[in-house]
C-alpha atoms as a PDB file:
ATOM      1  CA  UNK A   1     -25.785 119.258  99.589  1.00  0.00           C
ATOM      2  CA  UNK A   2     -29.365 120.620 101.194  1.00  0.00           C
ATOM      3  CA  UNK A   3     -28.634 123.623 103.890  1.00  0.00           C
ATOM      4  CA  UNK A   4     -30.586 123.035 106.775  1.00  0.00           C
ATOM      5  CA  UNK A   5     -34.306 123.860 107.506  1.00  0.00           C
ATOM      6  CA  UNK A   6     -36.637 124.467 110.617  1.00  0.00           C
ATOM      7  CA  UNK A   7     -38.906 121.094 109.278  1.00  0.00           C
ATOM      8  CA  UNK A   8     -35.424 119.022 109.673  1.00  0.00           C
ATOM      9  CA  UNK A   9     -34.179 120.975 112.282  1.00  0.00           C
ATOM     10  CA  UNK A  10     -37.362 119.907 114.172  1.00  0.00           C
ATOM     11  CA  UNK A  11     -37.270 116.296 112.698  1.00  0.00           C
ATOM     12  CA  UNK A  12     -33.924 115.503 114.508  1.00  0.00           C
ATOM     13  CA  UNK A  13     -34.842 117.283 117.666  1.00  0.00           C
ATOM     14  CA  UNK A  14     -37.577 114.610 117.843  1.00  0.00           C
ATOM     15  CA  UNK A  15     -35.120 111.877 116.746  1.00  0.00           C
ATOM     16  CA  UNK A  16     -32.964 112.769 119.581  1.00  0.00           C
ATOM     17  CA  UNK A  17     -35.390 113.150 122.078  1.00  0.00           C
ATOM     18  CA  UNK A  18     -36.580 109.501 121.331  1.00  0.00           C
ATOM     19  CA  UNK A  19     -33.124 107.848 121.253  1.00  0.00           C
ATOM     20  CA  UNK A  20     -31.926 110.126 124.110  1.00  0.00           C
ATOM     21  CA  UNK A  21     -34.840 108.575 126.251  1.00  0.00           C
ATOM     22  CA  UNK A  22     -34.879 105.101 124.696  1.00  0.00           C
ATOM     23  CA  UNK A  23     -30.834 104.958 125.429  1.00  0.00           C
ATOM     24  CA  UNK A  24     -31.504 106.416 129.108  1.00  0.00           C
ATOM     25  CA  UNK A  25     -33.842 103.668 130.302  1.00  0.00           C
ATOM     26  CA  UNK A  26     -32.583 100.986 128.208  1.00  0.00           C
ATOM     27  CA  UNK A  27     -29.517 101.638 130.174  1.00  0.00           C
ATOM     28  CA  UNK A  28     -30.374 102.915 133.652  1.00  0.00           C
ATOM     29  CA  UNK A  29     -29.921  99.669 135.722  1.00  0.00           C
ATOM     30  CA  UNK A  30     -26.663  99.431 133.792  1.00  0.00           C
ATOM     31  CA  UNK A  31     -25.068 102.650 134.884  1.00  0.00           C
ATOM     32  CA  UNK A  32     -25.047 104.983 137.691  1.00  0.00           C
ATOM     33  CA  UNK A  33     -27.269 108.212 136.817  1.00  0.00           C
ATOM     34  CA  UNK A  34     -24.280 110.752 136.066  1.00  0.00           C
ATOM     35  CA  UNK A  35     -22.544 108.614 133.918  1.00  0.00           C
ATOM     36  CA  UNK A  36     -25.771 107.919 132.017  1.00  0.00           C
ATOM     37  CA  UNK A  37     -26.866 111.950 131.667  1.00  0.00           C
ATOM     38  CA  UNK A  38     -23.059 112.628 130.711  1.00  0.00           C
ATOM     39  CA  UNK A  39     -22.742 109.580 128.098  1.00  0.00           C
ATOM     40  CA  UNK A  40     -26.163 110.704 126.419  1.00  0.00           C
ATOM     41  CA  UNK A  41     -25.014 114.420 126.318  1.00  0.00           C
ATOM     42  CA  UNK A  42     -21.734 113.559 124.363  1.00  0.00           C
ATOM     43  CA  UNK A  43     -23.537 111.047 122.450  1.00  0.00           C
ATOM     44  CA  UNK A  44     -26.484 113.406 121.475  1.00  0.00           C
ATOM     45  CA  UNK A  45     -23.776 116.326 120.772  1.00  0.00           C
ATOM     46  CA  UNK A  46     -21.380 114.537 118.639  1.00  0.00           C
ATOM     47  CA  UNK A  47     -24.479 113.164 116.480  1.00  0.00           C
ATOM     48  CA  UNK A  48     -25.769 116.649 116.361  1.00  0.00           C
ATOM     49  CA  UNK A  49     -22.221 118.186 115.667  1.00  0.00           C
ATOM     50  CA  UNK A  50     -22.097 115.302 112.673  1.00  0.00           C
ATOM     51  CA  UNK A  51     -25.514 116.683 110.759  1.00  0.00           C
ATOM     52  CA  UNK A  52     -24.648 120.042 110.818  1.00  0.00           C
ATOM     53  CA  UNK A  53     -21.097 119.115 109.786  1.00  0.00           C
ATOM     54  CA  UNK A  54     -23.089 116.903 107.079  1.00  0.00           C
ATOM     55  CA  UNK A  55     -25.438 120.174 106.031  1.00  0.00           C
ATOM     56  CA  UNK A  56     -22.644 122.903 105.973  1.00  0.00           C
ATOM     57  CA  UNK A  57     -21.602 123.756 102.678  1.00  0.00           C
ATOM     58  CA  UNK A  58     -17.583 124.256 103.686  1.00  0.00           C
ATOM     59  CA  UNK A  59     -15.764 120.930 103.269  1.00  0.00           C
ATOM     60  CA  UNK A  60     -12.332 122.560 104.988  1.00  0.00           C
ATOM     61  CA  UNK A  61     -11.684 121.203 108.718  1.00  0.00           C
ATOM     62  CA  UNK A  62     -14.453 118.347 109.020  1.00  0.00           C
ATOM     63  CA  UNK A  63     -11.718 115.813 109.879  1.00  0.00           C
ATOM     64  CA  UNK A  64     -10.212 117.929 112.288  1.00  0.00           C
ATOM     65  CA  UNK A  65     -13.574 119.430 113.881  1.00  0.00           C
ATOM     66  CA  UNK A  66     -14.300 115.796 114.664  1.00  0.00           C
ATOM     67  CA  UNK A  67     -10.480 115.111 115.637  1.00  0.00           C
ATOM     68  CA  UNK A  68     -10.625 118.132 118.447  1.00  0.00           C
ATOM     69  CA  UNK A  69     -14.027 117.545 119.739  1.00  0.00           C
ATOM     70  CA  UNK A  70     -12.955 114.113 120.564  1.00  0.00           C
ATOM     71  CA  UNK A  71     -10.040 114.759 122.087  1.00  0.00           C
ATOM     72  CA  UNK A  72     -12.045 117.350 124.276  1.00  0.00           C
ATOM     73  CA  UNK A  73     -14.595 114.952 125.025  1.00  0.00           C
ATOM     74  CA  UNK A  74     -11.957 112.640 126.365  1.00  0.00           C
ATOM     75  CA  UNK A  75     -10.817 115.123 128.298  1.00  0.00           C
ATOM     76  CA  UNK A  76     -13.663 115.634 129.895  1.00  0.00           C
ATOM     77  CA  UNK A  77     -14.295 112.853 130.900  1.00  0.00           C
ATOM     78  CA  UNK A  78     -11.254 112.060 132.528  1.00  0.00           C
ATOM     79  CA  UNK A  79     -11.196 115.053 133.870  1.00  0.00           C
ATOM     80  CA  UNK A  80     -14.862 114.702 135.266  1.00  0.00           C
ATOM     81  CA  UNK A  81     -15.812 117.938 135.898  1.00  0.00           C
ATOM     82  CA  UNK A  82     -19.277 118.967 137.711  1.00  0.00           C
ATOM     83  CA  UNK A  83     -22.016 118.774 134.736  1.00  0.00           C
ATOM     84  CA  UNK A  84     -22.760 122.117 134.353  1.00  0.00           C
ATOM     85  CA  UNK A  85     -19.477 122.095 133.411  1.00  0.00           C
ATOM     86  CA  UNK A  86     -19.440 119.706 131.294  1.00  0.00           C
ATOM     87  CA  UNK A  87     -22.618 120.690 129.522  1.00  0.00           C
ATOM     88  CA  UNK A  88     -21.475 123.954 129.287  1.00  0.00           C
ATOM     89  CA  UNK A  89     -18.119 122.601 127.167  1.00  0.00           C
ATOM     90  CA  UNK A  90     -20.364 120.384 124.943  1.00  0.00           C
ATOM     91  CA  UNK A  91     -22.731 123.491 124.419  1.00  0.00           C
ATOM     92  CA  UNK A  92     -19.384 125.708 123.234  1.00  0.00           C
ATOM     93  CA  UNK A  93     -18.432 122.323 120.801  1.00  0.00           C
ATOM     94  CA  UNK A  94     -21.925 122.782 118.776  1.00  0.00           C
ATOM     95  CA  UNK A  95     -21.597 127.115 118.703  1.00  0.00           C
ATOM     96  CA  UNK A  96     -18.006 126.664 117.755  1.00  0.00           C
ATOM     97  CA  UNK A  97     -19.318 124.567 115.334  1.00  0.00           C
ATOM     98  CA  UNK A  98     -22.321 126.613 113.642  1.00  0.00           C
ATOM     99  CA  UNK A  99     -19.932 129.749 113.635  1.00  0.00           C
ATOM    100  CA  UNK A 100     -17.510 128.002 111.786  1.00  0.00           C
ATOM    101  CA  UNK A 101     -19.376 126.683 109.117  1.00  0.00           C
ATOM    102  CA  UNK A 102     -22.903 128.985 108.657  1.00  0.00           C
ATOM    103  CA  UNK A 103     -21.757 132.178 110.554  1.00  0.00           C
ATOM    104  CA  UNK A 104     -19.322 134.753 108.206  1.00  0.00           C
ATOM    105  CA  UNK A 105     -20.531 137.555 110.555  1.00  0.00           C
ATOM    106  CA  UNK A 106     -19.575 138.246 114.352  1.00  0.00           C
ATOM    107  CA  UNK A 107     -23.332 139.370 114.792  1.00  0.00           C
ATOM    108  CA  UNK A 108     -24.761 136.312 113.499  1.00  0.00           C
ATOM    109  CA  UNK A 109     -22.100 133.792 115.449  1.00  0.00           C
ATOM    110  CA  UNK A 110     -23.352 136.204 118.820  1.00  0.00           C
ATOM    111  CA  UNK A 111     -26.695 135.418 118.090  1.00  0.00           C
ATOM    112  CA  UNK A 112     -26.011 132.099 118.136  1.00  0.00           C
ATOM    113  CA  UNK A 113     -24.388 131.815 121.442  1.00  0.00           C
ATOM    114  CA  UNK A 114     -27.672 133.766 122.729  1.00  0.00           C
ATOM    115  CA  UNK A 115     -29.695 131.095 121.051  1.00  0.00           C
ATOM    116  CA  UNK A 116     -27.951 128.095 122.658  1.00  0.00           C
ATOM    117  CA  UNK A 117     -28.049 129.915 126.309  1.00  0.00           C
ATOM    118  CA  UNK A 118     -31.908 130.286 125.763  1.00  0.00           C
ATOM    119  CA  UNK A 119     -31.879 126.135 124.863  1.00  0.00           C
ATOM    120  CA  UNK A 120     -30.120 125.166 127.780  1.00  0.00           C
ATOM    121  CA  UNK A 121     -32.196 127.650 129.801  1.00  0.00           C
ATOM    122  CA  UNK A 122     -35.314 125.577 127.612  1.00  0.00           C
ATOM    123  CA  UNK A 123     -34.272 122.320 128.415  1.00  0.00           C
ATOM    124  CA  UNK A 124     -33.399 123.225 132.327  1.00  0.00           C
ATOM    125  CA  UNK A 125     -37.072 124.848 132.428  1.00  0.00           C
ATOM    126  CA  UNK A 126     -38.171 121.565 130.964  1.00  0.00           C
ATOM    127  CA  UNK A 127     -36.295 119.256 133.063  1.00  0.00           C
ATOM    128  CA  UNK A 128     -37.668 120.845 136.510  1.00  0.00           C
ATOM    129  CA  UNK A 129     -41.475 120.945 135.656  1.00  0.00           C
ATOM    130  CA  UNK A 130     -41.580 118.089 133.487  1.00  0.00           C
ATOM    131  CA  UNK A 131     -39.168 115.796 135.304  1.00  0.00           C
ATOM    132  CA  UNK A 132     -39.072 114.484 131.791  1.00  0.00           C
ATOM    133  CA  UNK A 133     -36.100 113.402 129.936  1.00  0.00           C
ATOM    134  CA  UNK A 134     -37.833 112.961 126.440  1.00  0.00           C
ATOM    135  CA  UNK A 135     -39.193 116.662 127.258  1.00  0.00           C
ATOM    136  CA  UNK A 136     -35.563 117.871 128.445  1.00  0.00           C
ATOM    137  CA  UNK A 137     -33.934 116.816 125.151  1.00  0.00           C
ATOM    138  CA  UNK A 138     -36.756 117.866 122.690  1.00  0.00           C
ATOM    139  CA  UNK A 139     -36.707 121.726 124.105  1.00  0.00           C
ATOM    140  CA  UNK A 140     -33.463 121.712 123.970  1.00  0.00           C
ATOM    141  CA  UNK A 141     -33.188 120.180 120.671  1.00  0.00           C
ATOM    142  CA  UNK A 142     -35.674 122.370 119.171  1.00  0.00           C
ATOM    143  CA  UNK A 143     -34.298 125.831 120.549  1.00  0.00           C
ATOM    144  CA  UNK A 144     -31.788 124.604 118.790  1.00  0.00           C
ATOM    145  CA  UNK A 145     -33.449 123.558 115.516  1.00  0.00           C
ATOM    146  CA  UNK A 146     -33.883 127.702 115.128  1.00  0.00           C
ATOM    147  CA  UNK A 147     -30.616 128.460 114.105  1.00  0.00           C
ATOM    148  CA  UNK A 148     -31.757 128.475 110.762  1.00  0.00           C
ATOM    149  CA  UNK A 149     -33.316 131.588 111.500  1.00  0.00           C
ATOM    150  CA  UNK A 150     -30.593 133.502 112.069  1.00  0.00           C
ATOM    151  CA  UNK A 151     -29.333 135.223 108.978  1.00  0.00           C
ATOM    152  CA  UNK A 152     -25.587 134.098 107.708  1.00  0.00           C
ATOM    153  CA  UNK A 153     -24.405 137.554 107.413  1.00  0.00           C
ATOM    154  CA  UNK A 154     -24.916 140.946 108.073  1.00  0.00           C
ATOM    155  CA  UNK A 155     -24.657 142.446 104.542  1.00  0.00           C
ATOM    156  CA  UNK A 156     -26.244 139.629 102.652  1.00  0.00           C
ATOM    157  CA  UNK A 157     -28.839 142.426 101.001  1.00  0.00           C
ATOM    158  CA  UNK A 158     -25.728 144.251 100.033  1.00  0.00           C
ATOM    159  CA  UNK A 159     -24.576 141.478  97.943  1.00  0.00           C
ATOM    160  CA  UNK A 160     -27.919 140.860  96.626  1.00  0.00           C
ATOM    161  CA  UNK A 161     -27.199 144.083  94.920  1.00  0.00           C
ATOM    162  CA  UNK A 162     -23.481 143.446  94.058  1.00  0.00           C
ATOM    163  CA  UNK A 163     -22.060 142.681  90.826  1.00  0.00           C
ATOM    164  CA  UNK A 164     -20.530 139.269  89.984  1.00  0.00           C
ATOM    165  CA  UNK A 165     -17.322 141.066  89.841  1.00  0.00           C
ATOM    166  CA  UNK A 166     -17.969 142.475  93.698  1.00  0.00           C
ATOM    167  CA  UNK A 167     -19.226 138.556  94.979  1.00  0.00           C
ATOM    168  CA  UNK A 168     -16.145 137.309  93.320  1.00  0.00           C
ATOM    169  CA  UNK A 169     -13.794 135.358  95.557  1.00  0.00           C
ATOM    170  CA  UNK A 170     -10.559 138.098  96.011  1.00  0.00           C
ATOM    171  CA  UNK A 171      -8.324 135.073  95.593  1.00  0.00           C
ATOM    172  CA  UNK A 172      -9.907 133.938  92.575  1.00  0.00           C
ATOM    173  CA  UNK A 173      -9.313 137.651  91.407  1.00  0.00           C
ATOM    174  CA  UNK A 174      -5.828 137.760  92.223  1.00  0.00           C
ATOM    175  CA  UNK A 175      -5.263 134.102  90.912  1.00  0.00           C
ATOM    176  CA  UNK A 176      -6.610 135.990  87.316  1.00  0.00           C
ATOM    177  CA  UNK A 177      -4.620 139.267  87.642  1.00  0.00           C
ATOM    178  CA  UNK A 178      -1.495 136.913  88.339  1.00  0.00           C
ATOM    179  CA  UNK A 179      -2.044 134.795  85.269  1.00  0.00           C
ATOM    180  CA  UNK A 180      -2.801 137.511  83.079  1.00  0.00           C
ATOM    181  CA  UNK A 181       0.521 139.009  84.519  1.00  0.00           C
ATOM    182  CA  UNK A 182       2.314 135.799  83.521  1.00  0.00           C
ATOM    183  CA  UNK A 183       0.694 136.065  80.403  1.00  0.00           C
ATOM    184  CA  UNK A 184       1.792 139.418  79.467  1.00  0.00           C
ATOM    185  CA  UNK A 185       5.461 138.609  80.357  1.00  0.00           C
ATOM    186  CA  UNK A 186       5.941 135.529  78.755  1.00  0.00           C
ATOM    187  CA  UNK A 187       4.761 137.171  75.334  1.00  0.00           C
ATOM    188  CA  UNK A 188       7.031 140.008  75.588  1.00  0.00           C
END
């Protein structure tokens, strides 16, 4: 399992820049121009949501982090709401996301909500001078691609310093103090 970096970060802001705009005008006399932004949004943000489930190191909740986002995304769009709306729910799917599975600090999860407000902000700046889509998803993408950046934790140089005994998991050490309990009774 490799964590993330700002190279593959970077790599699939590029990939989804190029599908995003190859799927847009492959599709644009197909579809009416809403449906089209809001199909490539959910498209682009369950694919993204996917790699960083696929580059977290937790395993707990994959099944149902793809289970809920689903069921929101149908929501949605039954619901229809305005897109800034909708944006804005798809945006809170992929911090939900990162907090979950790289954050274990408050700090660090706030940080990344300030990092996905500057990529929208990015991609909206990009999207009104460019007028380009391919621009539009690669700022976004790569605001994003900088998560990476932000540290995990808080007191990760504390633990640098720590003993094994201090990283230890507390359940694993209660798990041993319960055994060894066992232990002691059963030879008495």
């Amino acid at each position: 399992m490799k964590s993330s970096t700002l190279f593959e970060g970077i790599i699939v802001a590029l990939i989804s820049s190029f599908v995003g705009s190859i799927l847009y005008f492959a599709l644009s006399s197909l579809f009416s121009d809403s449906f089209l932004i809001r199909f490539l949004i959910s498209g682009l943000s369950f694919g993204y949501i996917l790699y960083l489930l696929s580059r977290s190191k937790e395993r707990i909740g994959r099944i149902t982090v793809v289970a809920v986002w689903s069921i929101s995304v149908i929501s949605l769009w039954f619901i229809w709401p305005p897109i800034t709306l909708f944006i804005l729910m798809h945006l809170i799917a992929i911090w939900l996301v990162r907090s979950l599975y790289f954050y274990s600090s408050l700090f660090s999860s706030l940080a990344d909500l300030a990092l996905n407000g500057f990529s929208v902000a990015a991609a909206f700046w990009a999207a009104s001078h460019t007028g380009s889509l391919f621009l539009t998803i690669w700022c976004f993408f790569f605001t994003q691609a900088l998560f990476v950046l932000i540290p995990t934790s808080i007191n990760k140089e504390a633990n640098k310093t720590a003993t094994p005994f201090q990283n230890e998991d507390k359940f694993q050490h209660a798990y041993r103090a319960a055994e060894a309990a066992v232990r002691k009774l059963s030879n008495t």
